[in-house]
Protein backbone atom coordinates (compact mmCIF):
# COMPACT_ATOMS: atom_id res chain seq x y z
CA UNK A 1 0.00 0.00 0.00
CA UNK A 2 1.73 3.27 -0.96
CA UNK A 3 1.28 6.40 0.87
CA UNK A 4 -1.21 7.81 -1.61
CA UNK A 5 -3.14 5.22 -1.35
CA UNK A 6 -3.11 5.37 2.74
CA UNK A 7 -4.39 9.13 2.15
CA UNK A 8 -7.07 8.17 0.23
CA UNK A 9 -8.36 5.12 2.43
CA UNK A 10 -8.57 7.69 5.42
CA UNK A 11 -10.46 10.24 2.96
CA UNK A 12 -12.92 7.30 1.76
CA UNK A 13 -13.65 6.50 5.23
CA UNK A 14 -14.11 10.25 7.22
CA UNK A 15 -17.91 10.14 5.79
CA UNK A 16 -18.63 7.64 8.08
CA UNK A 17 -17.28 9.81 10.69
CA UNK A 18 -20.29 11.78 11.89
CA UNK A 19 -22.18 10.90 14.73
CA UNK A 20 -26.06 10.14 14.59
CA UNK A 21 -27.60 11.38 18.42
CA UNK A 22 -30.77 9.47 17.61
CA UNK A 23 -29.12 5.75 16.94
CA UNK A 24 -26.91 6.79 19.90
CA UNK A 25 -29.55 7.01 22.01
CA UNK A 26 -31.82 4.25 21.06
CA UNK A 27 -28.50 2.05 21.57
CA UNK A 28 -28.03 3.31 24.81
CA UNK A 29 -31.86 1.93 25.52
CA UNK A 30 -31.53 -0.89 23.66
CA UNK A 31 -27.86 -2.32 25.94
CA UNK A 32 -28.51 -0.90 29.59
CA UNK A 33 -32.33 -1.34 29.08
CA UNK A 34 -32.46 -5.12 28.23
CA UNK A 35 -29.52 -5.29 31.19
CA UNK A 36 -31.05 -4.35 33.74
CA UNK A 37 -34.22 -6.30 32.81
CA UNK A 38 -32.12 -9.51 32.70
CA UNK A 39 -30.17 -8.70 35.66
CA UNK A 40 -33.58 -8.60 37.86
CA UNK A 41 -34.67 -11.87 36.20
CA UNK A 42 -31.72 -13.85 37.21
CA UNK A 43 -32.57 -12.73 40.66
CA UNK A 44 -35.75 -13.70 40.41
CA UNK A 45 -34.64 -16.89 38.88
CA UNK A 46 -32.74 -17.57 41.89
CA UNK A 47 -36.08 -18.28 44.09
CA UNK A 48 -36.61 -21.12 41.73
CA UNK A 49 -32.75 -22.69 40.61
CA UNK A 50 -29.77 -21.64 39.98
CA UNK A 51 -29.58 -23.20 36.91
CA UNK A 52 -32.53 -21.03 35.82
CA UNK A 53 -30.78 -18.03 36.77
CA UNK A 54 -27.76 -19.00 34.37
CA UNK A 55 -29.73 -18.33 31.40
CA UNK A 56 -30.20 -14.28 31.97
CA UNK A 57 -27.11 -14.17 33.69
CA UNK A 58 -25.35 -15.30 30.57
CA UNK A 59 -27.73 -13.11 28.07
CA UNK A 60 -26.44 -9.96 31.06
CA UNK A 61 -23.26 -10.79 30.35
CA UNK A 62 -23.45 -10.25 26.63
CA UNK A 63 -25.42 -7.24 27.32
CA UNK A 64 -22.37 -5.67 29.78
CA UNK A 65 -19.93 -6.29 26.63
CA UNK A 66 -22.49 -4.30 24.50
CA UNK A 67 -22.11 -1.51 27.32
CA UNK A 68 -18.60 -1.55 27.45
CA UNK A 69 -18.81 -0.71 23.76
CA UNK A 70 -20.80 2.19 24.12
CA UNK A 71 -18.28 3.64 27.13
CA UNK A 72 -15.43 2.90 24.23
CA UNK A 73 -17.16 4.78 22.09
CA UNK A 74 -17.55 7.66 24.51
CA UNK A 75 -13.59 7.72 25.42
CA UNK A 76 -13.06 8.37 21.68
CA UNK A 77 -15.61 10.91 21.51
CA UNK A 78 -17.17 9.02 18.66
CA UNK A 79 -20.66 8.06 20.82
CA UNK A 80 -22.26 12.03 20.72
CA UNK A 81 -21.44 15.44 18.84
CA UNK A 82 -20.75 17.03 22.50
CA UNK A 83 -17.82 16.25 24.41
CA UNK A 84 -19.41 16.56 27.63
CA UNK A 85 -22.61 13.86 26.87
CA UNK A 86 -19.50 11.64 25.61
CA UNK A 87 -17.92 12.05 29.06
CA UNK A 88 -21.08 11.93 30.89
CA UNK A 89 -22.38 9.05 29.39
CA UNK A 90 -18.46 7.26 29.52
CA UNK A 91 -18.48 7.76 33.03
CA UNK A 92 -22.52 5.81 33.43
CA UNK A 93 -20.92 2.93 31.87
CA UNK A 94 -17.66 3.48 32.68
CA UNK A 95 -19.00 2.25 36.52
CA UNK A 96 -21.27 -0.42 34.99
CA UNK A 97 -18.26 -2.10 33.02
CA UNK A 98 -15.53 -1.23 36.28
CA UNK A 99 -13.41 1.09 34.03
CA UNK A 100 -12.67 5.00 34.50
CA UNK A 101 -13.40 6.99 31.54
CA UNK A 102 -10.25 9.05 31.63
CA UNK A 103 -7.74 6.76 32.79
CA UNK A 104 -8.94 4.08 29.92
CA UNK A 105 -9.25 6.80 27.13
CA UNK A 106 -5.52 7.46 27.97
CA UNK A 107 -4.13 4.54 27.48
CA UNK A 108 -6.63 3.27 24.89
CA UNK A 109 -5.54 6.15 22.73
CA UNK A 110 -1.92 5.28 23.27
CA UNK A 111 -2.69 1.75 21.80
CA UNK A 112 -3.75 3.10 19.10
CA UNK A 113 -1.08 5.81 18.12
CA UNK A 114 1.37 2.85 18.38
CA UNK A 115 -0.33 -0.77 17.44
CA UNK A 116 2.29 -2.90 15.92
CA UNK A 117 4.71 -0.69 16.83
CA UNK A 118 7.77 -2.59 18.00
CA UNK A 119 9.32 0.47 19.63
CA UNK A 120 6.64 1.73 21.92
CA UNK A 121 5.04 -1.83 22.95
CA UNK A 122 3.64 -1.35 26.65
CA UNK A 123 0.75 0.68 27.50
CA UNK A 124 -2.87 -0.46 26.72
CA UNK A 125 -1.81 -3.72 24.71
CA UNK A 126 -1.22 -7.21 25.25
CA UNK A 127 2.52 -7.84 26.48
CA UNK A 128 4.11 -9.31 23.16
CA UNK A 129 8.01 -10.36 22.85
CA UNK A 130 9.86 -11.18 19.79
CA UNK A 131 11.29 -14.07 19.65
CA UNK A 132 14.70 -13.00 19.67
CA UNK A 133 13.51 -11.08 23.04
CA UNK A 134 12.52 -14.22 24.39
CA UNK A 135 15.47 -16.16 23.39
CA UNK A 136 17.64 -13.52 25.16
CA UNK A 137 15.45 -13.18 28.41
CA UNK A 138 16.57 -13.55 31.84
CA UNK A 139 14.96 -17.25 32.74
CA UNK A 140 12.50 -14.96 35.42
CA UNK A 141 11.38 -12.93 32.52
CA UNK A 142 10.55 -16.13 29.78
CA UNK A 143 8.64 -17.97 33.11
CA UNK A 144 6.55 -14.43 33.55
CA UNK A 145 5.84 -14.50 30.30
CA UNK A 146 5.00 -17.97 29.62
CA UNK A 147 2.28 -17.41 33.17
CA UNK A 148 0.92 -14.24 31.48
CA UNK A 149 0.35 -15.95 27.62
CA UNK A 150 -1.30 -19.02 29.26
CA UNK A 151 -4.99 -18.90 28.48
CA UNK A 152 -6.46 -19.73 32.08
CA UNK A 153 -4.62 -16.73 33.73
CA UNK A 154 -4.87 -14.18 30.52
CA UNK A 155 -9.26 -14.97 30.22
CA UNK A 156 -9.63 -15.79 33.84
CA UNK A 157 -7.25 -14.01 36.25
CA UNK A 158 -7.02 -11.02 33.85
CA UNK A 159 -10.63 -9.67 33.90
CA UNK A 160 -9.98 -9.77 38.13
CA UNK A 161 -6.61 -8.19 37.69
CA UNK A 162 -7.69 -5.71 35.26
CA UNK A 163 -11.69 -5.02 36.33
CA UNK A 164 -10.82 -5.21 39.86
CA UNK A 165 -7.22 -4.28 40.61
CA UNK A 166 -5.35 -2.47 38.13
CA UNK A 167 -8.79 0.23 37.52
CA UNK A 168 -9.21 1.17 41.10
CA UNK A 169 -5.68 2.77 41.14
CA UNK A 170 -4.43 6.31 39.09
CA UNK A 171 -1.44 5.38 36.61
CA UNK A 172 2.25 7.08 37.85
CA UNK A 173 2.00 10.07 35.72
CA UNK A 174 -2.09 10.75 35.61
CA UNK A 175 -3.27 14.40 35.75
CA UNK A 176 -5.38 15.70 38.71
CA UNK A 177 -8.44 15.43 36.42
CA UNK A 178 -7.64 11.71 35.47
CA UNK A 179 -7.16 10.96 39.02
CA UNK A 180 -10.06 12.79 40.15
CA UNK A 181 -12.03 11.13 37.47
CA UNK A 182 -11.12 7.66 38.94
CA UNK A 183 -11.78 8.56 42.68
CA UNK A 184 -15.50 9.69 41.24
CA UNK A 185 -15.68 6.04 39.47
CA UNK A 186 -14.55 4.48 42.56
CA UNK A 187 -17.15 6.17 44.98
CA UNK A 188 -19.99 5.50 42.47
CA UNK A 189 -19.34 1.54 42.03
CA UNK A 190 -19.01 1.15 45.46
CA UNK A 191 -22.20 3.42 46.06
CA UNK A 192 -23.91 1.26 43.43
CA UNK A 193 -23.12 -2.27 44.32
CA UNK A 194 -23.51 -1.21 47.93
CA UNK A 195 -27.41 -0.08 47.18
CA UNK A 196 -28.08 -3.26 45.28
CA UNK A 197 -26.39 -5.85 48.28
CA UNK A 198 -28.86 -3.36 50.39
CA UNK A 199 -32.14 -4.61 48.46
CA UNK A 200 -31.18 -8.22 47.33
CA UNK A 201 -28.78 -9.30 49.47
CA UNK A 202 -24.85 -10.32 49.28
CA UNK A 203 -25.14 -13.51 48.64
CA UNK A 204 -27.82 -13.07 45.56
CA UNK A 205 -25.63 -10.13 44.17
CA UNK A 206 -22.57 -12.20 44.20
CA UNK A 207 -24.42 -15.07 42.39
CA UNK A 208 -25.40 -13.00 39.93
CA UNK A 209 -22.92 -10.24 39.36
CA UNK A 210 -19.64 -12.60 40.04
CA UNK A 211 -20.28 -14.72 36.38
CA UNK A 212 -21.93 -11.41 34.93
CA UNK A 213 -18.76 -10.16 35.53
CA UNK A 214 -16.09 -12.61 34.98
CA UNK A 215 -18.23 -13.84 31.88
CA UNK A 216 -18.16 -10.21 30.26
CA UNK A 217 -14.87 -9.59 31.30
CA UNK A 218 -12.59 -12.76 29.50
CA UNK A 219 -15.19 -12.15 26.57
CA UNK A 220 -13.68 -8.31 26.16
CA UNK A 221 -10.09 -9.74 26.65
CA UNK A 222 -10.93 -12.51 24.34
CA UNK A 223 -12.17 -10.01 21.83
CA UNK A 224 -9.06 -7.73 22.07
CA UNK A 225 -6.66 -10.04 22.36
CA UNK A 226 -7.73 -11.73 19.01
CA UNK A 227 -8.08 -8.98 16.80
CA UNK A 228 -4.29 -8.52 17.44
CA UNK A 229 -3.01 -12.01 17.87
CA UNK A 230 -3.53 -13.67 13.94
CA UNK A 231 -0.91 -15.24 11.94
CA UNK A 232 -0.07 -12.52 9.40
CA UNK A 233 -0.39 -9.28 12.00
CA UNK A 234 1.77 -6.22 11.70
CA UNK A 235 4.67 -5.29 13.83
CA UNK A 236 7.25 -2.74 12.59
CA UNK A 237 10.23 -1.22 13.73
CA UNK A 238 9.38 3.00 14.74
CA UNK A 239 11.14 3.95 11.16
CA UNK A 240 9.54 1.50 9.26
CA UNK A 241 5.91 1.49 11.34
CA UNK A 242 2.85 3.13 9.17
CA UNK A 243 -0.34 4.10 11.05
CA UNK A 244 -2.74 3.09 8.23
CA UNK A 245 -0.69 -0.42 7.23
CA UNK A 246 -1.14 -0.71 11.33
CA UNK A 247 -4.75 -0.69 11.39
CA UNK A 248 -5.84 -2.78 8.07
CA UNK A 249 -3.24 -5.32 8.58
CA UNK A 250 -2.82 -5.09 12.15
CA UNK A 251 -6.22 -5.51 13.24
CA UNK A 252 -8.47 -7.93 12.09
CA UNK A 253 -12.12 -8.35 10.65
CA UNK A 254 -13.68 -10.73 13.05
CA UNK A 255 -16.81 -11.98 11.18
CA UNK A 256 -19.40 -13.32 14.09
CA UNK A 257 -22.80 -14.41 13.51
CA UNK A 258 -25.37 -11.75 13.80
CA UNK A 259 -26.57 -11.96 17.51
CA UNK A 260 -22.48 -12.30 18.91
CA UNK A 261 -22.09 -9.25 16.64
CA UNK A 262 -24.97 -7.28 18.03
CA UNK A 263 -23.99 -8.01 21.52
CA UNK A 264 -19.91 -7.07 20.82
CA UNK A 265 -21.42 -3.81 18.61
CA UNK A 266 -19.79 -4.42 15.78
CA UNK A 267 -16.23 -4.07 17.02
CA UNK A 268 -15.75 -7.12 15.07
CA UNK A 269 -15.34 -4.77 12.15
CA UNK A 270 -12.23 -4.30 13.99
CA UNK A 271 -9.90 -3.27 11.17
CA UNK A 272 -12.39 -0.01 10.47
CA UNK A 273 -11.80 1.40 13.91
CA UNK A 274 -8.36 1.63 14.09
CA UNK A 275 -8.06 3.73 10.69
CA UNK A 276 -10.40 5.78 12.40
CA UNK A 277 -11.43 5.41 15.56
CA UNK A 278 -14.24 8.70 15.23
CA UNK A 279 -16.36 5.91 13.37
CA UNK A 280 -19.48 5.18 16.06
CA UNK A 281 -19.77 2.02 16.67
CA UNK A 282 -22.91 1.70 15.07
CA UNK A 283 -21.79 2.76 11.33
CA UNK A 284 -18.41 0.35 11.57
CA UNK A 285 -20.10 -2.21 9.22
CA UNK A 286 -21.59 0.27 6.71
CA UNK A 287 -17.75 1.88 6.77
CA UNK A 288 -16.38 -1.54 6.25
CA UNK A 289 -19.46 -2.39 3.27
CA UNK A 290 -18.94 0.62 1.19
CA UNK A 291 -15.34 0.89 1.32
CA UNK A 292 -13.34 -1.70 -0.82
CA UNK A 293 -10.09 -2.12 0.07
CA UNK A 294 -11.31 -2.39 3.45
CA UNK A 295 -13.16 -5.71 2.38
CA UNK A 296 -9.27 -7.31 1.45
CA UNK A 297 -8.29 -7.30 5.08
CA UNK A 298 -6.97 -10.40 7.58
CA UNK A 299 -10.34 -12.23 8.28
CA UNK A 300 -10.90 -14.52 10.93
CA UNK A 301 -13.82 -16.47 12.15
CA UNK A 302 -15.15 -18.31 15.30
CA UNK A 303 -13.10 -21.16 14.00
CA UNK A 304 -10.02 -19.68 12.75
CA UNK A 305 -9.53 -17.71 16.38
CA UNK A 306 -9.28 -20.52 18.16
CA UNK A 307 -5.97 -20.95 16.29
CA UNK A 308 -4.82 -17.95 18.17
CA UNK A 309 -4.49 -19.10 21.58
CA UNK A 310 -1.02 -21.19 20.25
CA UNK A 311 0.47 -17.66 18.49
CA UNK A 312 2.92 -16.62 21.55
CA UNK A 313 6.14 -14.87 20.20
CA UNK A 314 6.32 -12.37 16.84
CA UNK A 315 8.88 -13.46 14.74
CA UNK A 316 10.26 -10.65 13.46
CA UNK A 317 12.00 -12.24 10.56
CA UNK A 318 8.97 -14.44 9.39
CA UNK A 319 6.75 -11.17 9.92
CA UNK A 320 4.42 -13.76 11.61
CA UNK A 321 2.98 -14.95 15.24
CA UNK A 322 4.14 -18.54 16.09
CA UNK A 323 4.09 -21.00 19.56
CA UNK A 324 6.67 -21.03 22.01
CA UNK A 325 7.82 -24.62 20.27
CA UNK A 326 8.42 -22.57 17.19
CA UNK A 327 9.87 -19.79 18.24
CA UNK A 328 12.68 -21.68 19.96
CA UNK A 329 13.13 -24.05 16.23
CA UNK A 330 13.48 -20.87 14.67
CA UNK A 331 15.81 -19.55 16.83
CA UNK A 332 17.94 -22.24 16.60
CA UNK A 333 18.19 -21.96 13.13
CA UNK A 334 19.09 -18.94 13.39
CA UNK A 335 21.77 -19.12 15.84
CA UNK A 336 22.74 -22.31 13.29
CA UNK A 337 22.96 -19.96 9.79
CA UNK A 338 24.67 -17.26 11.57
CA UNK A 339 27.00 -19.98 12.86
CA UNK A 340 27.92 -21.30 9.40
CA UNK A 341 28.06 -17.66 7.89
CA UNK A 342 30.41 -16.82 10.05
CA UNK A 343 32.76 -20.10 9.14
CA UNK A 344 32.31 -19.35 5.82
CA UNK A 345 33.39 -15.73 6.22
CA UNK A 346 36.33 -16.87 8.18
CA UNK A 347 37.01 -19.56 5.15
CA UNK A 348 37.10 -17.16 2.66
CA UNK A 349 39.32 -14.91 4.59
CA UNK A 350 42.14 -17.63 4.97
């Protein structure tokens, strides 16, 4: 893709750019509405089995991810025209989904001023070595690494690491409004969850909210993770790292059947909101439908993304994601052809 090219994929897609307040707010009924309603079903489900209860609970769950997308949304200033509905509405779901809006729209925005950007890995990604990197690291850093990249802790430790842990406390750095912004979040969950233990109980809140959350919470880290982690992704040195090449080859279009789609709002369309994350969420698929060299990007299905839970290391020679087994074969080879280079070298010298 030349750079003329890159120019004119950002003009073809800044049409899609403009917010509409009216499908704004009938997603805003149509997410926290229908949550709510299944949240006080799977309470009253609990009165007849728990079993019952599962069935909204898991439905809630889908709904909080559909939240979550609207509070996205807001952090980018893509949900409303007005900055201050964005930021009032961010910080609603911002306590419904456990995140502060300010201290996510930081680092979110970081992520995506340097996706695949080998240089300036390390704030609002996934951790990703090299497999040279790994290779070289201290034995402490590779066993880290390998505890981080296994599935059980990244989809079911990380939601209560992240959700839980890492959101309740400002970043080293954060401005007095970020931090301020946080302490406000804070107050309001606790106020919040506190009310509802008040009328239903601990116990039923915990039943109910405790797979809510950890359901919703390894589906957004599934969802983020994999439209980073495919086969053929981008990662570039700074020099050689394009912002454009970044987002259509570094981010993929994960097609989902219609009702996962709905639920995730659209950010399966991935690919279309990293060349320009102003898109609402809401127009990502018409963006992605009408413009046609966004229809020629990395595609993955259900299927196909299982395949991503093996991709640990980016080989920066094969431009490619590969397993831990592979990394270390191709490492060795490595080490081996530099070996005989150098012989040969020394051959022809003498």
């Amino acid at each position: 893709m030349t750079l003329q090219s890159t120019k004119s994929l950002r003009k073809q897609i800044a049409p899609f750019e403009k917010t509409t307040t009216k499908k704004s707010i009938w997603q805003i009924i149509n997410t926290i509405g229908p949550f709510i309603i299944l949240w006080y079903l799977s309470y009253e489900s609990l009165f007849i089995s728990y079993w019952l209860a599962l069935i909204p609970i898991v439905l809630a769950a889908g709904f909080l991810v559909r939240t979550f997308i609207i509070f996205h949304d807001c952090t980018h200033h893509s949900f409303f025209k007005s900055r201050r509905a964005n930021r009032i509405i961010g910080t609603i779901t911002g306590v419904l989904t456990l995140f502060p809006f300010d201290q996510w729209g930081h680092d979110h925005s970081v992520h995506h001023a340097t996706s695949g950007n080998l240089d300036k890995r390390g704030t609002g990604d996934i951790w990703t070595l090299t497999v040279d990197e790994y290779v070289k690291a201290p034995l402490k850093l590779r066993l880290a690494y390998r505890f981080y990249r296994n599935p059980l802790v990244m989809f079911g430790l990380g939601p209560i690491y992240v959700f839980l842990l890492k959101n309740r406390f400002n970043r080293k750095g954060a401005r007095r409004k970020e931090r301020l912004n946080t302490y406000l979040t804070n107050i309001l969950i606790v106020s919040l969850f506190g009310l509802i233990i008040l009328i239903v109980g601990w116990e039923a809140f915990l039943l109910i909210q405790g797979p809510i959350f950890l359901l919703s919470g390894s589906a957004g880290i599934w969802l983020f993770y994999v439209q980073h982690t495919f086969e053929d992704s981008y990662f570039e040195e700074n020099t050689e790292w394009e912002y454009v090449l970044a987002a259509v080859e570094g981010s993929s279009f994960y097609k989902l059947p219609k009702l996962m789609q709905f639920l995730t709002g659209n950010i399966g369309y991935h690919h279309v909101h990293h060349l320009s994350p102003r898109v609402p969420n809401y127009k990502l698929e018409e963006a992605h439908n009408n413009t046609l060299p966004l229809q020629n990007v990395p595609t993955i299905t259900i299927a196909s993304s299982l395949q991503s839970l093996r991709f640990r290391l980016w080989d920066e020679k094969e431009k490619k994601f590969v397993s831990f087994k592979e990394g270390k074969s191709f490492a060795r080879k490595s080490i081996s052809g530099e070996a005989t280079t150098r012989k040969t070298v020394d051959r022809q010298k003498n």
